[in-house]
Structures are given as C-alpha cells and as structure tokens.
Protein backbone atom coordinates (compact mmCIF):
# COMPACT_ATOMS: atom_id res chain seq x y z
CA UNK A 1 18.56 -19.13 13.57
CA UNK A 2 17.10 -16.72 10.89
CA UNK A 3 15.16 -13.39 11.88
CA UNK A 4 13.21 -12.74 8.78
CA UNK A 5 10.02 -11.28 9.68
CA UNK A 6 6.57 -12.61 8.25
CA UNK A 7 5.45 -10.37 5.49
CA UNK A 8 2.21 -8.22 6.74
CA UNK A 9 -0.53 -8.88 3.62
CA UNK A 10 -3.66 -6.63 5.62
CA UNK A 11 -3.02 -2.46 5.00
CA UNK A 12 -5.63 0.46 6.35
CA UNK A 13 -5.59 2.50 3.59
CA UNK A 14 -6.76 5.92 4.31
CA UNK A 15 -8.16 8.54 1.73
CA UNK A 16 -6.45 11.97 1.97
CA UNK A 17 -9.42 13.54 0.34
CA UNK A 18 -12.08 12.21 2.72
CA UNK A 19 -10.16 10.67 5.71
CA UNK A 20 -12.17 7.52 4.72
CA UNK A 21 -10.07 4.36 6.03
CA UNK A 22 -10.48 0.65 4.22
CA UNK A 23 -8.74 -2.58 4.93
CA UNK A 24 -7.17 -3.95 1.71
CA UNK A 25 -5.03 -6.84 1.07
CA UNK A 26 -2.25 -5.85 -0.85
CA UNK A 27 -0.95 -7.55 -3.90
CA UNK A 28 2.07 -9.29 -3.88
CA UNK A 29 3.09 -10.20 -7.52
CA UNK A 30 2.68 -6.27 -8.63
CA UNK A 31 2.38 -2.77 -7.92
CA UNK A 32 -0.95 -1.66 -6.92
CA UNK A 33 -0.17 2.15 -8.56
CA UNK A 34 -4.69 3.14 -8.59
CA UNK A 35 -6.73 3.02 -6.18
CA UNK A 36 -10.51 4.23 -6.24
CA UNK A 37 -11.89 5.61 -3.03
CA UNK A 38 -14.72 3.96 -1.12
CA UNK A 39 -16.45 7.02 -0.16
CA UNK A 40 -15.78 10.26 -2.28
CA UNK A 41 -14.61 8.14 -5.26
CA UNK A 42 -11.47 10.30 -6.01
CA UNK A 43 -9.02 8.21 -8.36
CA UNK A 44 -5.97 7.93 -5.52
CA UNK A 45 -2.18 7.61 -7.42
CA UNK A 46 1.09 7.37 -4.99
CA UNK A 47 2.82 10.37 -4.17
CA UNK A 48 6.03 11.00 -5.65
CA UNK A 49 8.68 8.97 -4.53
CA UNK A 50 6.55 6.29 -3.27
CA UNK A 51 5.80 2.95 -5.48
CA UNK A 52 2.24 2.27 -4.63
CA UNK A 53 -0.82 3.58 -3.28
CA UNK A 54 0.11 1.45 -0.18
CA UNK A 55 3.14 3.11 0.14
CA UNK A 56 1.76 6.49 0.21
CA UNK A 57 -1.41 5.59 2.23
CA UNK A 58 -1.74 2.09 3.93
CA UNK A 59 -0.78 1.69 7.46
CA UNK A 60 1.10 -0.69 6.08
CA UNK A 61 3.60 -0.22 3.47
CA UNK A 62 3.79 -3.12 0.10
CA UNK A 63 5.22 -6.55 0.50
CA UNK A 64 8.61 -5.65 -1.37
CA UNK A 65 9.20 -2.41 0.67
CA UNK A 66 8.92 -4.46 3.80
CA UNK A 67 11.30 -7.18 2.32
CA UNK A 68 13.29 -3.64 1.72
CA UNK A 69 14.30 -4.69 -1.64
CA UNK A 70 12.55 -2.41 -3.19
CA UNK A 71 8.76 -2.29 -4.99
CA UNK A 72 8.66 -4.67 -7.94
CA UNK A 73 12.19 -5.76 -7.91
C-alpha cells in the first residue's frame, strides 16, 4: 500500500505589505514567480531562496515543493 499524499491545489496567500490574505489556486505546470496584490497593489516576487510567490507567502507551499522534488523540476 502506497502513502503518497494528495497534492493540496488551494493556498492563502498573504501580502507582507498589507497583511491582505487571498485564496489562490496555484499552478501546477509552472512557477508562479509575480504576484499583484489585491489590496495595496504592490508587485509581490519570492524571497530569496524560495521558488514562487507561494513558497514565500501561501499557507500552502507549490505543488512540486510538496511532491519535494523540487519547484519546476
């Protein structure tokens, strides 16, 4: 019997300009590396080290990550 987990899709991402918080599905053929703010409209980019902006500030992080083979691999 296997134990590979469902991949989560659904990520809060939350502005760290603003605080404001948005559900987003996440992409799962690419890298989502922009990502416009809802509320204060600040350009958002991952931080360093991270792959996406849903690495750096979804609840969740990107499909790949969670597969833990790495973003766009």
């Amino acid at each position: 019997m296997s134990s590979v987990s469902a991949v989560i899709l659904e990520s809060t991402l939350t502005c760290p300009h603003c605080g404001f918080r948005k559900d987003e599905t996440m992409p799962t053929d690419a890298c989502q590396y922009f990502y416009e703010c809802g509320n204060c409209k600040r350009l958002l980019r991952p931080n360093a080290g991270d792959c996406c902006v849903f690495c750096s500030f979804g609840s969740v992080k990107c499909p790949p990550m969670q597969q833990q083979r790495g973003c766009c691999s």
